[in-house]
Protein backbone atom coordinates (compact mmCIF):
# COMPACT_ATOMS: atom_id res chain seq x y z
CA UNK A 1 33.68 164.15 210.09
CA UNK A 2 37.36 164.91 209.98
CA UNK A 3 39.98 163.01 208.96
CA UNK A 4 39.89 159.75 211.03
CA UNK A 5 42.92 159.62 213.03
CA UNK A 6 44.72 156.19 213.14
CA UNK A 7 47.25 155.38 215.63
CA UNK A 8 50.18 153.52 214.85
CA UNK A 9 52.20 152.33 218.26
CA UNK A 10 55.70 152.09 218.93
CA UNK A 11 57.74 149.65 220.42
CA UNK A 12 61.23 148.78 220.95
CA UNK A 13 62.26 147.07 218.52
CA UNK A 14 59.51 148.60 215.82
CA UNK A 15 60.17 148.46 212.35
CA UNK A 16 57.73 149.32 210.44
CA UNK A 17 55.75 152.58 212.11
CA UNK A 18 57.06 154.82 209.63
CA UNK A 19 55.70 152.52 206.62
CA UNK A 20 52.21 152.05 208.68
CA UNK A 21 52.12 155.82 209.21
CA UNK A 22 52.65 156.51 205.74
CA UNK A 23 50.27 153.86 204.26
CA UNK A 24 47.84 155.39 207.06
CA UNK A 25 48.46 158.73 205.38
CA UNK A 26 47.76 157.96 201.66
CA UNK A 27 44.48 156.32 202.97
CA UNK A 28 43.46 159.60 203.10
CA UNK A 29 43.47 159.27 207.36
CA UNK A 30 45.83 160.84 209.75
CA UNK A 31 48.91 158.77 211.49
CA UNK A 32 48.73 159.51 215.29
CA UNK A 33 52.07 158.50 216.81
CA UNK A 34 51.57 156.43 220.19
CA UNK A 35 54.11 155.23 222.42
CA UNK A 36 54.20 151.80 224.28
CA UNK A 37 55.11 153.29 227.32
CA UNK A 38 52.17 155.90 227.97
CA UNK A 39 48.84 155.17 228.88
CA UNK A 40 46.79 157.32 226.54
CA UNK A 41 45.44 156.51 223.11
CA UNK A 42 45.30 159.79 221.99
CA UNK A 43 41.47 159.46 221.38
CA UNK A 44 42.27 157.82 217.83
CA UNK A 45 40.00 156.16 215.93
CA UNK A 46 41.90 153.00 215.32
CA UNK A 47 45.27 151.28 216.08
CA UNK A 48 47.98 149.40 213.69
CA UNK A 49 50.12 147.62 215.99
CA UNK A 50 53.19 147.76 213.24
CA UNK A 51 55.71 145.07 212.40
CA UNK A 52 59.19 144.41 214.06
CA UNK A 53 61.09 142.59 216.91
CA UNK A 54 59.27 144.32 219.94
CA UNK A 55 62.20 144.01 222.43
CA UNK A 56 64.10 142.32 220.42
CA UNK A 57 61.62 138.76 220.60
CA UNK A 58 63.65 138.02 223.43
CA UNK A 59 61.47 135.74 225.19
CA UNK A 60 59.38 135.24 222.63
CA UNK A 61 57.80 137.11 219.65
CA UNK A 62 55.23 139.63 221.10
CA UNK A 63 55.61 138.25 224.94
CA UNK A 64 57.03 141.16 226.21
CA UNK A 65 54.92 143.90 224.33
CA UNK A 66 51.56 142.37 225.72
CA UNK A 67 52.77 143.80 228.99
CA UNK A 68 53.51 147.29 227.56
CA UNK A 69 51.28 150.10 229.71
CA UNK A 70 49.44 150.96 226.58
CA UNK A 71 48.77 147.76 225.83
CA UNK A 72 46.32 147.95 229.03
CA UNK A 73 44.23 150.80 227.10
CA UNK A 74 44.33 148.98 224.10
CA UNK A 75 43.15 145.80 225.13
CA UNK A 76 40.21 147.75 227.20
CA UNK A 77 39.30 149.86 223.74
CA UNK A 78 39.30 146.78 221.65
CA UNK A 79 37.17 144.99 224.20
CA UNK A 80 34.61 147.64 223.24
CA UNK A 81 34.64 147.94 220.05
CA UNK A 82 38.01 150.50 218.75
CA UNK A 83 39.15 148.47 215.16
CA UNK A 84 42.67 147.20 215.82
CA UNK A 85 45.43 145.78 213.21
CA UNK A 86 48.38 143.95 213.67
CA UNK A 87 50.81 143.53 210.98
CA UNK A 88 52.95 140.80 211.51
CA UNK A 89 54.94 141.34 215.30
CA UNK A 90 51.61 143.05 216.02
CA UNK A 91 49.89 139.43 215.35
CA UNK A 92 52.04 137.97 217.37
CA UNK A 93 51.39 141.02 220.26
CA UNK A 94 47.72 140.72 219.75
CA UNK A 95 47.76 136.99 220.09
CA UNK A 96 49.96 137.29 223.10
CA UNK A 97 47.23 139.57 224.78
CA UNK A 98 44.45 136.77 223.72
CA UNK A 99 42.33 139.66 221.64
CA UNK A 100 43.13 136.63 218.73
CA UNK A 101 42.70 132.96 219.66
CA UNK A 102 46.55 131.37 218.68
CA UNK A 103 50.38 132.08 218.36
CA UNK A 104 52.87 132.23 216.20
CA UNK A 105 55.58 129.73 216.15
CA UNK A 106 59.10 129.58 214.38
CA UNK A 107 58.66 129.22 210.48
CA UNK A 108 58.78 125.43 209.15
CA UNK A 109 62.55 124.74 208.30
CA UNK A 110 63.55 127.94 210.93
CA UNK A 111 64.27 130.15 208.13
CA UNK A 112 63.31 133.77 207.85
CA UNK A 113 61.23 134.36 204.70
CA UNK A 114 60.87 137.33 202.72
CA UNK A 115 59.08 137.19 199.33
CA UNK A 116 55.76 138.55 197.64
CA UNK A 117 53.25 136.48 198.81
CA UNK A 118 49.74 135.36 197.08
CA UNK A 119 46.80 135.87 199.36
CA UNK A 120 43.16 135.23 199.35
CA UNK A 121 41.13 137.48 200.83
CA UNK A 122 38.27 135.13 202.69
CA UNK A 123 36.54 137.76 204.90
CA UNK A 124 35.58 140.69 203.65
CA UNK A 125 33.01 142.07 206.12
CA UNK A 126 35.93 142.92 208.92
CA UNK A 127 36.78 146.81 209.93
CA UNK A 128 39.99 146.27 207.74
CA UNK A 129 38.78 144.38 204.33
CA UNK A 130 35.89 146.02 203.20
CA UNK A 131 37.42 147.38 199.86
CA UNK A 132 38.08 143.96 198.96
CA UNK A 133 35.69 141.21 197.56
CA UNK A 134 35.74 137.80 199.21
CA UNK A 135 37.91 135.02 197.11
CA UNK A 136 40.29 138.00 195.95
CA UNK A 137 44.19 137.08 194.88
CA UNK A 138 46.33 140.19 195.94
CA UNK A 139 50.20 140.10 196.39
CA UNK A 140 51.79 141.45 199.09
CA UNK A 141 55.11 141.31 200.91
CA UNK A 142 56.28 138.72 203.62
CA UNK A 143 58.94 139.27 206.15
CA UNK A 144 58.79 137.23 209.15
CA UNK A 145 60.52 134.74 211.46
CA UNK A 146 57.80 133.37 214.12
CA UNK A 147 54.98 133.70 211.24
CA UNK A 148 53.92 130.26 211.46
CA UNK A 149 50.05 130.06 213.13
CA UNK A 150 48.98 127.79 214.98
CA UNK A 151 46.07 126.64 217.33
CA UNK A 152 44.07 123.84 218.37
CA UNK A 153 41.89 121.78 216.26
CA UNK A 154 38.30 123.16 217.82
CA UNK A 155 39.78 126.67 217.61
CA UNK A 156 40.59 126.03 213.67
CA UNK A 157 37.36 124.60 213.40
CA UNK A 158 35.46 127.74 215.26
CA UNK A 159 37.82 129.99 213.20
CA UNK A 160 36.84 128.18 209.38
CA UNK A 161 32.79 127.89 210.84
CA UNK A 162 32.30 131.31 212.13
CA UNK A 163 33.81 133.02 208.83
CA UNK A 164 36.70 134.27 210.83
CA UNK A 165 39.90 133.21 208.95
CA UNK A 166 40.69 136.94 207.20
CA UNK A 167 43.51 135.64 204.30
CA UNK A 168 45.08 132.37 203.14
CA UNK A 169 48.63 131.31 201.26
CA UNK A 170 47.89 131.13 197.75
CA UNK A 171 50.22 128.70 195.60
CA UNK A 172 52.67 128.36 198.79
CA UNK A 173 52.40 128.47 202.45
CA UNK A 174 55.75 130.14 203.18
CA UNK A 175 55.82 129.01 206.85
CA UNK A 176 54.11 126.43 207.75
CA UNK A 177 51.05 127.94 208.76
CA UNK A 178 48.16 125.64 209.90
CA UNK A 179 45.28 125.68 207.51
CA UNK A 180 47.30 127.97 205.01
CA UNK A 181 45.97 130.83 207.48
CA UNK A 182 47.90 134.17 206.58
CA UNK A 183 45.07 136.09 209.26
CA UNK A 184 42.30 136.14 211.45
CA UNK A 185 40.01 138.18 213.37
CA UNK A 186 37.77 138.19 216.62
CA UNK A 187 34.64 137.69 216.71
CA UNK A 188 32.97 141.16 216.27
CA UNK A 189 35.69 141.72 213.30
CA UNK A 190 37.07 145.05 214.55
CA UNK A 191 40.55 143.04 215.83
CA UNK A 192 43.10 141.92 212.56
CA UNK A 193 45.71 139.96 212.83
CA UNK A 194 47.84 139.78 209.66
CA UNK A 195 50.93 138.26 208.77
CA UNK A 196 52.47 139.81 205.81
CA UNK A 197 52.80 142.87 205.14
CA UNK A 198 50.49 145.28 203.74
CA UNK A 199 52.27 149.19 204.61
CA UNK A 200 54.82 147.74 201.79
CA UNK A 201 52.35 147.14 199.36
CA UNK A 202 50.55 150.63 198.95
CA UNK A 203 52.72 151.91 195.93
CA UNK A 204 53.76 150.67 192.72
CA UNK A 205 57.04 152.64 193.01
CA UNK A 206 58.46 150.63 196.06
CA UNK A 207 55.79 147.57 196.13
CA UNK A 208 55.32 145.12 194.14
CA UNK A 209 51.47 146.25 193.84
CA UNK A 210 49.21 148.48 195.59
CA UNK A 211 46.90 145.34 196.81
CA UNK A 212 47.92 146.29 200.01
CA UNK A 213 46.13 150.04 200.91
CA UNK A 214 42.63 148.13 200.34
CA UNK A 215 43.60 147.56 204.39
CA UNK A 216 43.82 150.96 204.97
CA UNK A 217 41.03 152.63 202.77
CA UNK A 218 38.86 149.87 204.41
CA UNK A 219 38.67 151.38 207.85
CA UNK A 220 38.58 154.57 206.97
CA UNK A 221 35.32 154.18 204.61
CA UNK A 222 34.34 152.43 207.69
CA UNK A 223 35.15 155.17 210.21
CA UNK A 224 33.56 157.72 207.72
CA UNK A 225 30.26 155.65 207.06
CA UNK A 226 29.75 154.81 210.91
């Protein structure tokens, strides 16, 4: 096939399309801009819902995005099966739309926190962790405000039973997480919802690894084996 063509969506607010688009790009797949305001999806192959303060977090982190015209499409294509990640605001946006069970609340102690971050990768049979090996330490950038997950006990139960927590804290849980939970998926696995940060961990020159393009090369191996 052609180069699978990964769309990365902008909002008000967006920070970190660029960095998705060019993470998306040294994957070896092809960025496909996508507005919030339209109603097509371009025919991509997948979606990175990209980090920021969609409108600002006015009302509250990812409230207003959920109700975004694309969003519509996106929560239709998901539904059936088109893999989905969301970096940080995009967790909180993809929580917000109920494609992942949760929210995200104001970091423990109401600071903002931005460090590398420890992870350990505990899934990896979703559309977006294949490259890595389950029980894998990789370091990758945190930058967030409302980053703190939480959920009821039966849904952290169902999430720890049914294999579906994607990456824990490792050595620190910057903010307060429940359960040390740094992502999740749905169900099938196609929908990722990730806290830090990995478009800022894809080369040594600006990162502080590289742990973070296993994201990226993951659904595109998975796009190109399907």
């Amino acid at each position: 096939m052609d180069a699978a063509r990964v769309g990365i969506i902008t909002f008000p607010g967006s920070l970190d399309d660029k960095d998705a688009a060019r993470a998306v790009r040294l994957s070896g797949a092809e960025p496909v801009s996508l507005w919030h305001g339209d109603r097509d999806l371009r025919g991509v192959d997948a979606v990175v819902l990209p980090g920021g303060f969609s409108y600002g977090d006015y009302l509250r982190a990812g409230a207003i995005a959920r109700f975004a015209p694309l969003m519509t499409e996106l929560v239709a294509a998901a539904g059936a099966g088109l893999p989905v990640l969301g970096i940080c605001n995009g967790f909180q946006v993809l929580c917000e739309t109920h494609l992942l069970p949760g929210a995200l609340l104001p970091n423990a102690g109401l600071h903002f926190v931005c460090r590398d971050q420890r992870l350990r990768i505990e899934n990896a049979d979703t559309a977006w962790t294949g490259e890595y090996s389950e029980g894998q330490e990789v370091v990758i950038p945190i930058k967030n405000r409302d980053g703190r997950y939480t959920a009821d006990r039966e849904t952290l139960i169902e999430l720890a039973d049914t294999g579906r927590i994607v990456a824990r804290y490792v050595d620190l849980n910057p903010n307060g997480s429940l359960d040390d939970i740094a992502g999740i998926c749905n169900e099938a696995g196609n929908v990722v919802g990730l806290m830090p940060h990995p478009e800022h961990a894809v080369e040594s020159l600006t990162g502080p690894s590289t742990d973070g393009l296993g994201f990226f090369t993951s659904i595109v191996k998975r796009l190109v084996n399907a």
